[in-house]
Protein backbone atom coordinates (compact mmCIF):
# COMPACT_ATOMS: atom_id res chain seq x y z
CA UNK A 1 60.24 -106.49 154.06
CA UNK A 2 61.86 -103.09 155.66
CA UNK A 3 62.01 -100.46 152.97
CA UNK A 4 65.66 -100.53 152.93
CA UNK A 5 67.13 -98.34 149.73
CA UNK A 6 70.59 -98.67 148.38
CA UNK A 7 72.27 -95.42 146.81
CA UNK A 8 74.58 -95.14 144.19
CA UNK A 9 75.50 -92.43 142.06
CA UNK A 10 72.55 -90.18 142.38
CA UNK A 11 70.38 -93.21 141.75
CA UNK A 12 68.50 -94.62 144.72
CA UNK A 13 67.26 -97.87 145.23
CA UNK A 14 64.14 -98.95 146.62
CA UNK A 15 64.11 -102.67 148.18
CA UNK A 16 60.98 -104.37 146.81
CA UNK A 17 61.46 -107.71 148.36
CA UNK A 18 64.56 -109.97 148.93
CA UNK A 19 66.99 -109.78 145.66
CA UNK A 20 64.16 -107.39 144.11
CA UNK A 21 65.74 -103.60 144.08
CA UNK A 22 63.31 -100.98 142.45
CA UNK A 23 64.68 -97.39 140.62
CA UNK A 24 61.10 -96.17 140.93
CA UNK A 25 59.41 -94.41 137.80
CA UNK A 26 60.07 -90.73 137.42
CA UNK A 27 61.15 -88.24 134.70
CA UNK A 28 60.31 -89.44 131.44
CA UNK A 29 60.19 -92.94 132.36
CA UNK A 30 57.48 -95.31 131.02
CA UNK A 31 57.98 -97.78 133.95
CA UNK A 32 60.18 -98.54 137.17
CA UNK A 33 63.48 -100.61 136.81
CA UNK A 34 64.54 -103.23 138.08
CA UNK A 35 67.46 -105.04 139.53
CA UNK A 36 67.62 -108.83 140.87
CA UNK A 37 70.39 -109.08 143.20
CA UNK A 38 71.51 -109.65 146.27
CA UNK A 39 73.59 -106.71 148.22
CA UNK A 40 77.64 -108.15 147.21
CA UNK A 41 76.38 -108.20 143.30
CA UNK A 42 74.65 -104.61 143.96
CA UNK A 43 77.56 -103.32 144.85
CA UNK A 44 79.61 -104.65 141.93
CA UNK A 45 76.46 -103.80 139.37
CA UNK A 46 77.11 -100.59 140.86
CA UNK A 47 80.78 -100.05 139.80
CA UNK A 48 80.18 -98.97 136.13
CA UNK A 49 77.05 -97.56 134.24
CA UNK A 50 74.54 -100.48 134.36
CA UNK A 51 72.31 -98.60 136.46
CA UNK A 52 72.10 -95.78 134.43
CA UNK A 53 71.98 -97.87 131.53
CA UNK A 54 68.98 -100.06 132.63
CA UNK A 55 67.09 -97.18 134.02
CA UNK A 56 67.40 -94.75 130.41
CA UNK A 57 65.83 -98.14 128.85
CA UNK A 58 62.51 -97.46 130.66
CA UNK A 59 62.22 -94.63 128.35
CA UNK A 60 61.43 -97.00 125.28
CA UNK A 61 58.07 -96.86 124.08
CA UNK A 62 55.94 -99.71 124.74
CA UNK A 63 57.83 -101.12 127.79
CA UNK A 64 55.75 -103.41 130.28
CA UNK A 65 55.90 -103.49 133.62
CA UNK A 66 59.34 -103.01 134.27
CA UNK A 67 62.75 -103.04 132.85
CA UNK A 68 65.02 -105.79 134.09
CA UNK A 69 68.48 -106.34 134.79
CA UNK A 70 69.90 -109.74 135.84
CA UNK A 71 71.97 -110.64 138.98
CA UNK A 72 75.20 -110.94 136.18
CA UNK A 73 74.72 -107.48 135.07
CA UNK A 74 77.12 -104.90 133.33
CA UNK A 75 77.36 -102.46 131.45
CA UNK A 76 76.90 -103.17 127.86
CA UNK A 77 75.87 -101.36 124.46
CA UNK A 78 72.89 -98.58 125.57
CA UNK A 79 71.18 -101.55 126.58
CA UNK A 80 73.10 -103.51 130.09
CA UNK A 81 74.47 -106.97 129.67
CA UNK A 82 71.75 -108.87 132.14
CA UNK A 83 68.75 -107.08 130.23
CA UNK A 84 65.65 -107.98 129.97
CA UNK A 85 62.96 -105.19 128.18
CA UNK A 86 59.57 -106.60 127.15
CA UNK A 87 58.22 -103.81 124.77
CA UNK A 88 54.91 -104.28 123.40
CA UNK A 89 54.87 -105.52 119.88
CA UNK A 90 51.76 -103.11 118.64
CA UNK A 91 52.39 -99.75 119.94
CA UNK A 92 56.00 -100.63 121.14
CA UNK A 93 59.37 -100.67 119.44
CA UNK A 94 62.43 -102.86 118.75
CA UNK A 95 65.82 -102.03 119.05
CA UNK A 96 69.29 -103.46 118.10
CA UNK A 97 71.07 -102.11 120.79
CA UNK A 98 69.01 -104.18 123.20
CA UNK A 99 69.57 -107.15 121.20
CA UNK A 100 73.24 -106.71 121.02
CA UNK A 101 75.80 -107.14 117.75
CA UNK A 102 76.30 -110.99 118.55
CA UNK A 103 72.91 -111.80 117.85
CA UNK A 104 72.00 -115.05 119.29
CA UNK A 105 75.06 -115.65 120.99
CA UNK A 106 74.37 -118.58 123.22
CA UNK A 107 75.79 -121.71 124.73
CA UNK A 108 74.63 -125.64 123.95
CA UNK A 109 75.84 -128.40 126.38
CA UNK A 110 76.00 -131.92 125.23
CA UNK A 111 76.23 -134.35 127.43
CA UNK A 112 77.65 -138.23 127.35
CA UNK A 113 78.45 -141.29 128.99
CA UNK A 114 82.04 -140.66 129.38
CA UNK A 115 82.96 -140.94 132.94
CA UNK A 116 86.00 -138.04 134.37
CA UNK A 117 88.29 -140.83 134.97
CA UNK A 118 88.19 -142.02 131.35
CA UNK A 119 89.25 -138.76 130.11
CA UNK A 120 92.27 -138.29 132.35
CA UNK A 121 95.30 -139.07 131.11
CA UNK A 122 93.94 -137.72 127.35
CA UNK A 123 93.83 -133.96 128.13
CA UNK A 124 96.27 -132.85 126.23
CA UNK A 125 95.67 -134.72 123.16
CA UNK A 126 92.18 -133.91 123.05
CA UNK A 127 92.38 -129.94 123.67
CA UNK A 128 95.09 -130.22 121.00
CA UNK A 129 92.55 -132.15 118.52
CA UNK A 130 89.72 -129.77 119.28
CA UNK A 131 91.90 -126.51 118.86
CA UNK A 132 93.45 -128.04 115.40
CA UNK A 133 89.67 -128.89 114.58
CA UNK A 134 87.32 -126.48 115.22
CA UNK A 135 88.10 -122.96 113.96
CA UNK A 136 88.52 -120.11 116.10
CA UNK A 137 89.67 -116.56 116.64
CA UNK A 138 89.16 -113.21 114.98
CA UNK A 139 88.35 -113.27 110.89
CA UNK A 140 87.81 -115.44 108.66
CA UNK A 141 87.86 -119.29 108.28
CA UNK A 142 85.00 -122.08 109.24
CA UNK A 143 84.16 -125.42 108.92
CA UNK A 144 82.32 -124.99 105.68
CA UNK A 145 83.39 -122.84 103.19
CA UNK A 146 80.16 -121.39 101.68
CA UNK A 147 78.85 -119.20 98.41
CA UNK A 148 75.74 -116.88 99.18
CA UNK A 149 73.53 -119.51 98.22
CA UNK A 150 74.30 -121.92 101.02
CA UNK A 151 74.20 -118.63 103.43
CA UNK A 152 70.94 -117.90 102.33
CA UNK A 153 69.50 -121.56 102.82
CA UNK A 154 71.14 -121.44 106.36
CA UNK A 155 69.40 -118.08 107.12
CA UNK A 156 66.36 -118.68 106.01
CA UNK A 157 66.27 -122.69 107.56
CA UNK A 158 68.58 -122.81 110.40
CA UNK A 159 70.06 -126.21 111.63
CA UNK A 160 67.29 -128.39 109.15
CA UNK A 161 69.71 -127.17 106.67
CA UNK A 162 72.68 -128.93 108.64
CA UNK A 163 70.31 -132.11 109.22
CA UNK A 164 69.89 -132.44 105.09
CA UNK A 165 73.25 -131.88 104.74
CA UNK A 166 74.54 -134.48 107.20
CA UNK A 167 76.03 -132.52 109.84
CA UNK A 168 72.96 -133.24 112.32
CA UNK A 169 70.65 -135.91 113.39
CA UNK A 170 66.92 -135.09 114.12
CA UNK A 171 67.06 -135.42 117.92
CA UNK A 172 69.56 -132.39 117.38
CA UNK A 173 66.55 -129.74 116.16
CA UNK A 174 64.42 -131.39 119.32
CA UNK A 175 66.71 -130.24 122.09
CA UNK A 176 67.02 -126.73 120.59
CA UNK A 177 64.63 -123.77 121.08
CA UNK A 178 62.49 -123.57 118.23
CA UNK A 179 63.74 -126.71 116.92
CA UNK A 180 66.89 -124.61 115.33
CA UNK A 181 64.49 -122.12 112.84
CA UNK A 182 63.13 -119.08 113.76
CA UNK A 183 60.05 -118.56 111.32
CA UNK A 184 60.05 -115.42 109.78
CA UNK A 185 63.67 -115.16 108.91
CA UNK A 186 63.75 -113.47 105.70
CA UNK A 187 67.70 -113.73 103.82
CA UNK A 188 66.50 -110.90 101.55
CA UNK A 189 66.48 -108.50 104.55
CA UNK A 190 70.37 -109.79 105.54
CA UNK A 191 72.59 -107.22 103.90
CA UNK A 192 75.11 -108.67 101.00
CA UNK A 193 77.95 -107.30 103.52
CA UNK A 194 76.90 -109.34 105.95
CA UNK A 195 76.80 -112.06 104.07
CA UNK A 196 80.42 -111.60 102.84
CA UNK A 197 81.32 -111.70 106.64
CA UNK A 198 79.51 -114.73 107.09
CA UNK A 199 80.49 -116.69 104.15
CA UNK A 200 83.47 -117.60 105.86
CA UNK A 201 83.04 -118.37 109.51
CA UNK A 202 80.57 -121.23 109.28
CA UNK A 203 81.35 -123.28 111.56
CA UNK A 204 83.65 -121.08 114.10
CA UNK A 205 83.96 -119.88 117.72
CA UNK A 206 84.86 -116.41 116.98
CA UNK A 207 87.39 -114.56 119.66
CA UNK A 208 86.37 -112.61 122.66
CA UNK A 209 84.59 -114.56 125.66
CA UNK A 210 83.45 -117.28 122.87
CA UNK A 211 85.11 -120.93 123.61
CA UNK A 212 84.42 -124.20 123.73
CA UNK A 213 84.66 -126.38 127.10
CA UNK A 214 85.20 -130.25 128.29
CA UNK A 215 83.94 -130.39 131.62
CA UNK A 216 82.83 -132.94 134.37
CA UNK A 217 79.65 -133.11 136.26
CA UNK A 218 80.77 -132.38 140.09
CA UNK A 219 77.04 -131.97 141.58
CA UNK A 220 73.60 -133.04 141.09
CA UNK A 221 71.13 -130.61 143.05
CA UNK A 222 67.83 -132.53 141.50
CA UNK A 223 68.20 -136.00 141.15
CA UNK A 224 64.57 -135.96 139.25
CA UNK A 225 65.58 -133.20 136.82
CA UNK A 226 68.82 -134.07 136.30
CA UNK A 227 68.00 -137.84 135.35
CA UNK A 228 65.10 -136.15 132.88
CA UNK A 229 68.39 -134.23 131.31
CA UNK A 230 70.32 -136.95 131.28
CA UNK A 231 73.41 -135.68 133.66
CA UNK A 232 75.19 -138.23 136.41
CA UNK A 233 77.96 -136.87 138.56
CA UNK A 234 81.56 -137.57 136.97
CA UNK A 235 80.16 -138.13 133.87
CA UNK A 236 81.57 -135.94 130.78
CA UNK A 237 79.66 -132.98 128.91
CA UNK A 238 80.99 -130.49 126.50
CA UNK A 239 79.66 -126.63 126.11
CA UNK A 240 79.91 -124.36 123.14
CA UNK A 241 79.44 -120.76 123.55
CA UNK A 242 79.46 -118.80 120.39
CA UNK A 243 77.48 -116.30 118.20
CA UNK A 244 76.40 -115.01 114.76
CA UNK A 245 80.08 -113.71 114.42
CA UNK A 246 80.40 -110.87 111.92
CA UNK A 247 77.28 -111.61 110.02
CA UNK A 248 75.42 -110.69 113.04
CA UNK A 249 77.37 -107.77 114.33
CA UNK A 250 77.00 -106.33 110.70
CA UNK A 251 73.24 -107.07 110.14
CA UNK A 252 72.88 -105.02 114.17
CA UNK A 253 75.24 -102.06 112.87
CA UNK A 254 72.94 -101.94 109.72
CA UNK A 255 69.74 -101.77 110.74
CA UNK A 256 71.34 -99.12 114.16
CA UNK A 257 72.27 -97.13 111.17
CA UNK A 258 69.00 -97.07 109.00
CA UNK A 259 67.20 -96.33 112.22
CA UNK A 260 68.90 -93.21 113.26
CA UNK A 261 68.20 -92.18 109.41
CA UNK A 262 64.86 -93.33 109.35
CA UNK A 263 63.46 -92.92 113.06
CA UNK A 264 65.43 -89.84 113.78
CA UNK A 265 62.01 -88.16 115.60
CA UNK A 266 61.85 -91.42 118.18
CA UNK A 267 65.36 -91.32 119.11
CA UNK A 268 65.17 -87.80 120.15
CA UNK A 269 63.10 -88.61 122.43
CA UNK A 270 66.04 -91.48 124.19
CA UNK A 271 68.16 -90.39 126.70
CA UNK A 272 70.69 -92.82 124.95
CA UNK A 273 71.03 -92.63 121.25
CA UNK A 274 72.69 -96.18 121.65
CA UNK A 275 68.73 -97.26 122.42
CA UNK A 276 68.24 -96.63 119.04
CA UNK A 277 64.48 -98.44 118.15
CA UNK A 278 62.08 -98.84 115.52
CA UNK A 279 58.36 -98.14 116.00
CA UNK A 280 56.48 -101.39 116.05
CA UNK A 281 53.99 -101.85 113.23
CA UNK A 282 56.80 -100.00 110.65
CA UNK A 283 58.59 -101.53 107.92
CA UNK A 284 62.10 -101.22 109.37
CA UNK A 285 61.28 -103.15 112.94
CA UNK A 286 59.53 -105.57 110.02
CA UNK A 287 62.45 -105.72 108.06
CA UNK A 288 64.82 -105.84 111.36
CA UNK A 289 62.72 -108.64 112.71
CA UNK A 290 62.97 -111.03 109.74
CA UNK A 291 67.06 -110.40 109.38
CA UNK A 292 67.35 -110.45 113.51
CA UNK A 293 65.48 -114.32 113.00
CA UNK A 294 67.75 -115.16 109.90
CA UNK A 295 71.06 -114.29 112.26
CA UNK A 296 69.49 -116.28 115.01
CA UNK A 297 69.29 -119.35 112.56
CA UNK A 298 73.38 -118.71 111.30
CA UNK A 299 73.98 -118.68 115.10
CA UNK A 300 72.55 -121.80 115.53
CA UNK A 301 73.96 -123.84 112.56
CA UNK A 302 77.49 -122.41 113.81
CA UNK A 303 77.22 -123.95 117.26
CA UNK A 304 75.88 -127.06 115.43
CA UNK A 305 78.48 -127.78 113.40
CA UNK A 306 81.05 -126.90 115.85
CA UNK A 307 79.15 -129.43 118.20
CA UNK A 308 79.45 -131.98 114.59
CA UNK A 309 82.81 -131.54 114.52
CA UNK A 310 83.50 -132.41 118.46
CA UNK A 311 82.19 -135.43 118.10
CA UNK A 312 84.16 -136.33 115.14
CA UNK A 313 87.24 -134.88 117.12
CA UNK A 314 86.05 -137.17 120.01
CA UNK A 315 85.46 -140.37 118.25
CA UNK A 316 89.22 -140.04 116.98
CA UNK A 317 90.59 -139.60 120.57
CA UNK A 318 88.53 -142.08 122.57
CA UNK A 319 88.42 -145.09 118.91
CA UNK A 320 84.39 -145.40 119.49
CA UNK A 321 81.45 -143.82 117.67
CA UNK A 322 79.60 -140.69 119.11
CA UNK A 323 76.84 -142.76 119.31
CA UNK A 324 78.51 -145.36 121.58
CA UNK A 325 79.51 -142.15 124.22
CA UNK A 326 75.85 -140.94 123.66
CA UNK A 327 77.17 -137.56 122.74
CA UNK A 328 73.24 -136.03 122.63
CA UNK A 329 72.71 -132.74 123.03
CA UNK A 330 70.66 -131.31 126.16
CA UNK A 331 69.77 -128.21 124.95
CA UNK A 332 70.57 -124.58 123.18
CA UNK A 333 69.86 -121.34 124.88
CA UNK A 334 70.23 -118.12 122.81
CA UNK A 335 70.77 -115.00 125.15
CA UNK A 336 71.11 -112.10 122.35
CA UNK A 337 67.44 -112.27 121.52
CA UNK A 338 64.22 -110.12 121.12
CA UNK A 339 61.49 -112.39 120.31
CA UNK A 340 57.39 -112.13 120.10
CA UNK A 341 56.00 -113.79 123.36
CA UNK A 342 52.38 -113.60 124.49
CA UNK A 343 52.69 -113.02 128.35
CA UNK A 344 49.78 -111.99 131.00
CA UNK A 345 50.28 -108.47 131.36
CA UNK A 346 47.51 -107.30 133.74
CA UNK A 347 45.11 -110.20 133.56
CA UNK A 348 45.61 -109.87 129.82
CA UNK A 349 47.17 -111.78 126.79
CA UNK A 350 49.63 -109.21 125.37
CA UNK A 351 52.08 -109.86 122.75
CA UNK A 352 55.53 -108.74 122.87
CA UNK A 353 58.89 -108.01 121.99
CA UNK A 354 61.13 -109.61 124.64
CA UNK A 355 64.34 -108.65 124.62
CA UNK A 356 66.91 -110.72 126.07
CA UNK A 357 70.62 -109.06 125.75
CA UNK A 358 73.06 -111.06 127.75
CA UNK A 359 69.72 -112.98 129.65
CA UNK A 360 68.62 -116.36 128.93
CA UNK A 361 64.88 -117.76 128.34
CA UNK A 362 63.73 -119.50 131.33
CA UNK A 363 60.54 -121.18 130.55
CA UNK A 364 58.94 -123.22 133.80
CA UNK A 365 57.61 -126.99 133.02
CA UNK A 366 54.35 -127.13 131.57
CA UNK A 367 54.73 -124.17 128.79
CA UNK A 368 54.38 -124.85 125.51
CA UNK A 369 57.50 -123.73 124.33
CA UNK A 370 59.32 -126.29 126.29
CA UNK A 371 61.05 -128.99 124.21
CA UNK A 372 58.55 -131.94 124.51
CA UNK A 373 61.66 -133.53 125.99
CA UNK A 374 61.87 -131.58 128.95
CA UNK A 375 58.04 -130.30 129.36
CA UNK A 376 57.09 -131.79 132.23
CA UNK A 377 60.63 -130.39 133.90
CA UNK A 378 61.06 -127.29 132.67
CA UNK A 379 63.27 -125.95 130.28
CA UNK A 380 67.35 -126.24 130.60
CA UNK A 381 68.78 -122.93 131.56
CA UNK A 382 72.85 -122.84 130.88
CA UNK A 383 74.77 -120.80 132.68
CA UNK A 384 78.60 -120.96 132.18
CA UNK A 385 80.93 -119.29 134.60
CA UNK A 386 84.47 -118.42 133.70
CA UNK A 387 87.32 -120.82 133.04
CA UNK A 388 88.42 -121.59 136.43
CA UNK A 389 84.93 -121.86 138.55
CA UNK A 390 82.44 -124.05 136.35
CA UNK A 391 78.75 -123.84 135.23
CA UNK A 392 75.59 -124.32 136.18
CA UNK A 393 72.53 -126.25 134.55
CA UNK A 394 69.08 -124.82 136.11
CA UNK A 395 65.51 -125.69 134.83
CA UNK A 396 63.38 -122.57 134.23
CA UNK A 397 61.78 -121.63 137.56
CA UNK A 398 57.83 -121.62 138.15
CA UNK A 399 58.10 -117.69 138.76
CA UNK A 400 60.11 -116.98 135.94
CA UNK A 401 56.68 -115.70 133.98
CA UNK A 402 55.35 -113.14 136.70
CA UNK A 403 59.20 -111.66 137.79
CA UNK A 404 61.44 -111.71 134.32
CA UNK A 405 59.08 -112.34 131.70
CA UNK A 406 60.36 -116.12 132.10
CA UNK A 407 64.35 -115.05 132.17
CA UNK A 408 67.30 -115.70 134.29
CA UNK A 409 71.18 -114.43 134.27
CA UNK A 410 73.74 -115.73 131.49
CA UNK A 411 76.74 -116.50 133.42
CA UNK A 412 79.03 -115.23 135.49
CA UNK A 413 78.82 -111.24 134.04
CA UNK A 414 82.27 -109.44 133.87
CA UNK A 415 83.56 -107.38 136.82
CA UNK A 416 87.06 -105.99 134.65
CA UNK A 417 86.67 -104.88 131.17
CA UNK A 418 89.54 -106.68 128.75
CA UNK A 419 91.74 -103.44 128.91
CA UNK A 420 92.08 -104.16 132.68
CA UNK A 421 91.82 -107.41 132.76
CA UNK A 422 94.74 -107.59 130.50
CA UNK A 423 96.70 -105.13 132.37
CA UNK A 424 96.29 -107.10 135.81
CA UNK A 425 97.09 -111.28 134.08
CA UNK A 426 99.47 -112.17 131.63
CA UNK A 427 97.68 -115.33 130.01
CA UNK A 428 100.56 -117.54 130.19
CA UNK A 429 100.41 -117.44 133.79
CA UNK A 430 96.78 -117.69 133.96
CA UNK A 431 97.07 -120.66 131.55
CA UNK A 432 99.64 -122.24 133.81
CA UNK A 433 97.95 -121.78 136.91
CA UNK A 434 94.52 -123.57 135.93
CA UNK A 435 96.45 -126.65 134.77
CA UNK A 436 99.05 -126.90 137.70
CA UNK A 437 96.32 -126.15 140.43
CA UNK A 438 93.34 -127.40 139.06
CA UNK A 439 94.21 -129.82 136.36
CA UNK A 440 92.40 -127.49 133.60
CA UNK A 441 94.29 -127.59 130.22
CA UNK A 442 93.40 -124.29 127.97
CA UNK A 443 94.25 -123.76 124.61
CA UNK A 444 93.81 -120.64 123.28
CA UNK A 445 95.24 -118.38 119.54
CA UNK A 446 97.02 -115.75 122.01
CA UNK A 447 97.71 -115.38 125.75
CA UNK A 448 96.17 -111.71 125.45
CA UNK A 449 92.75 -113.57 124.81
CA UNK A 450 93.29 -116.12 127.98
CA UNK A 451 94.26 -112.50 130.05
CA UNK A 452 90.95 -111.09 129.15
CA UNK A 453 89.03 -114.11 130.60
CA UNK A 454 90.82 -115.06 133.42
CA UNK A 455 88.48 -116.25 136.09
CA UNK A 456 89.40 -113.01 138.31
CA UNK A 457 88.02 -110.87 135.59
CA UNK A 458 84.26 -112.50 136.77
CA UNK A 459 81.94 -111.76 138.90
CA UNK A 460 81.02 -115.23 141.52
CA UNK A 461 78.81 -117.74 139.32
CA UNK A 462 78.24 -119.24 142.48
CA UNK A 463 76.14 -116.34 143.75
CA UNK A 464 74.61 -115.07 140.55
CA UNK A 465 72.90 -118.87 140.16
CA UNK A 466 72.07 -119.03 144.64
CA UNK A 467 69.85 -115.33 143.50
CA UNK A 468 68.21 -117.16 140.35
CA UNK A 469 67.74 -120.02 142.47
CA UNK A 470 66.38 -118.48 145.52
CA UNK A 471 64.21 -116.17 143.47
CA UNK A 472 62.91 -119.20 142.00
CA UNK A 473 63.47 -117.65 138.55
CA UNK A 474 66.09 -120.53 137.42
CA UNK A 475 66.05 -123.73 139.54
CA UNK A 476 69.76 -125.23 139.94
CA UNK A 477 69.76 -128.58 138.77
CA UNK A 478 73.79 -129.70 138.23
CA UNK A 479 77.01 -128.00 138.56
CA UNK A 480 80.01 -129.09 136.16
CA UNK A 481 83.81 -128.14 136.46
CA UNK A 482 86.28 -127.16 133.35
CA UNK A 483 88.45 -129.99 132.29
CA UNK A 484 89.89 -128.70 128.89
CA UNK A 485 88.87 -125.23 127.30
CA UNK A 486 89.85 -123.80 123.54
CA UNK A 487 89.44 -119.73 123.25
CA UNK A 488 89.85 -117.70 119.62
């Protein structure tokens, strides 16, 4: 490979291989950055401050080999959307900011035996059923209403607490990562405000880019691996893309503010106080830790009931049980995460904190943190795209471990923030448009929200997967194509 560089900004570019770009290690930082992409999403990672952003987090204690961004990334919170920092979890830190507010935001995909043909004709009714059903939007309102109590049993158990109280069946916890609990969530370190926020929004999508989608299978790429995950072209699957909602945004601004109190001497020494980190080994990345792993369980009992409730909604619409459609779920991807890995750093076992903001876990087949399920395969990656250009299901790739720290991208990554975006689309036409031209019905609580996630407002899904693919980071397994899509 030429040394070819790529310049933006004052920040050059050093080409380490195909898709691999290089910001190499200089002035204060612990360790080169990286960026995987291929020269069209350089140029549109180059547009706002990801670069910047990405290189300032090299200057986190404790951060191995490289810091990462992802061929979807953007600018984000201190930390880029597309992140991935590994920071070692004994002489390292932990921060927020690379976890982001939505902690464990993530998508599920269920799949079925519903062929595309069986739906048509029932479009409207069902993306009427679903929006009257499952709760979405800004505030308040969820599927179950809950005192503290219940919030605590759902923070500190995750979706077992849904399977005991009858809104999931066991296969559920064995096609989720880490079965749906995170050990080492601790409620007590969840703060009673966040609780509050919580209390209410079991059970809902939330506003923003959160929604809930109907699509259709269009291609298979690996007949082997997609038989293993149970996907046939034309046949029906449905994917759920929500977060923590405001317990999780308040439990990140929390512990960002105790941090600057407490940690004041470490963040001085960031070139973004938006980095803000706690030293590993002290009680407040502790106490972070355990609340961080309590959100990540409330994330995942939201997108399970939500996922409950769809089947309920479809039963009603198509007069069969959920059972008889074989509404199973593939899988759950979080990809708002830091979590304790032990990865060969140097010929050596090393644990630690791998920090995923806006990048999903992409474990290759044969690891033991593979659902049993899907070991011999490879985990399910789930990348959704916007409204109008589909998703992708990939398998993690067999060098995911040496390149990402065994991560790909999350989706499409925005190219138009939502001030612009709604500036340029006015979301009836948007919403007219996708069902005249390509027969997608969208339901959403305002046309402002359909504006901000029109597909224009995207970068291509198609290229962001061909990089993960070709990189052999995230293997592409099956496309699928919107067919009805509810929005908050």
């Amino acid at each position: 490979m030429s040394n070819a560089t790529f310049d933006a900004d004052g920040i050059t570019l050093e080409q380490v291989r195909e898709y691999v770009w290089e910001v190499p290690q200089e002035d204060g930082m612990r360790a080169p950055a990286r960026v995987l992409a291929s020269k069209s999403l350089l140029e549109e990672i180059t547009d706002d401050k990801t670069l910047e952003q990405i290189t300032n987090t090299t200057h986190l204690p404790g951060i191995t080999n490289y810091a990462i961004c992802m061929p979807d990334g953007h600018q984000g919170y201190g930390f880029p959307v597309g992140g991935v920092g590994a920071l070692d979890a004994e002489d390292g830190c932990i921060s927020p900011g690379a976890v982001g507010y939505d902690i464990n935001c993530g998508v599920r995909m269920m799949r079925t035996n519903l062929t595309y043909e069986e739906l048509q004709g029932k479009e409207a009714e069902l993306v009427d059923s679903l929006f009257a059903n499952v709760p979405s939007g800004l505030g308040g309102g969820g599927i179950v209403e809950a005192g503290i109590d219940t919030v605590d049993e759902i923070l500190a158990r995750g979706v077992d607490w849904a399977l005991e109280n009858g809104h999931a069946v066991e296969e559920d916890l064995l096609h989720c990562e880490d079965e749906g609990m995170r050990e080492g969530a601790d409620p007590g370190k969840v703060s009673q405000k966040a609780k509050d926020r919580g209390k209410n929004q079991i059970g809902s999508l939330g506003s923003g880019n959160h929604f809930l989608e109907v699509q259709r299978v269009t291609d298979v790429f690996d007949d082997a691996v997609a038989e293993a995950y149970g996907l046939e072209e034309d046949r029906i699957v449905v994917l759920i893309h929500c977060g923590s909602r405001g317990l999780g945004h308040q439990t990140c601004n929390d512990y960002l503010r105790k941090i600057e109190q407490q940690h004041q001497g470490l963040l001085n020494q960031l070139p973004d106080t938006e980095l803000a980190a706690a030293p590993a080994g002290s009680q407040l990345a502790e106490d972070y830790y355990a609340a961080m792993n309590a959100a990540i369980n409330f994330a995942w009992v939201n997108r399970q009931l939500i996922m409950h409730r769809t089947r309920q909604v479809f039963e009603r619409v198509f007069d069969r049980s959920w059972e008889e459609m074989e509404m199973h779920l593939l899988y759950d991807v979080a990809h708002n995460i830091a979590k304790k890995e032990t990865h060969t750093v140097d010929g050596e076992q090393r644990e630690l904190y791998v920090h995923r903001k806006g990048a999903t876990r992409a474990f290759p087949a044969g690891h033991p943190d593979v659902p049993k399920a899907y070991r011999d395969v490879g985990q399910p990656v789930i990348i959704p795209g916007s409204m109008g250009a589909g998703s992708y299901v990939l398998r993690g790739g067999e060098h995911s471990m040496e390149l990402t720290f065994g991560s790909t991208a999350h989706g499409a990554g925005r190219l138009m923030s939502r001030t612009q975006a709604k500036n340029e689309y006015w979301g009836g036409d948007v919403q007219q448009q996708l069902e005249d031209q390509e027969q997608i019905y969208v339901k959403a609580q305002s046309g402002a929200t359909v504006a901000e996630e029109a597909p224009g407002v995207y970068k291509d899904v198609d290229e962001v997967v061909r990089v993960s693919d070709e990189l052999g980071i995230g293997d592409k397994v099956a496309r699928t194509f919107p067919v009805c899509n509810i929005k908050g």
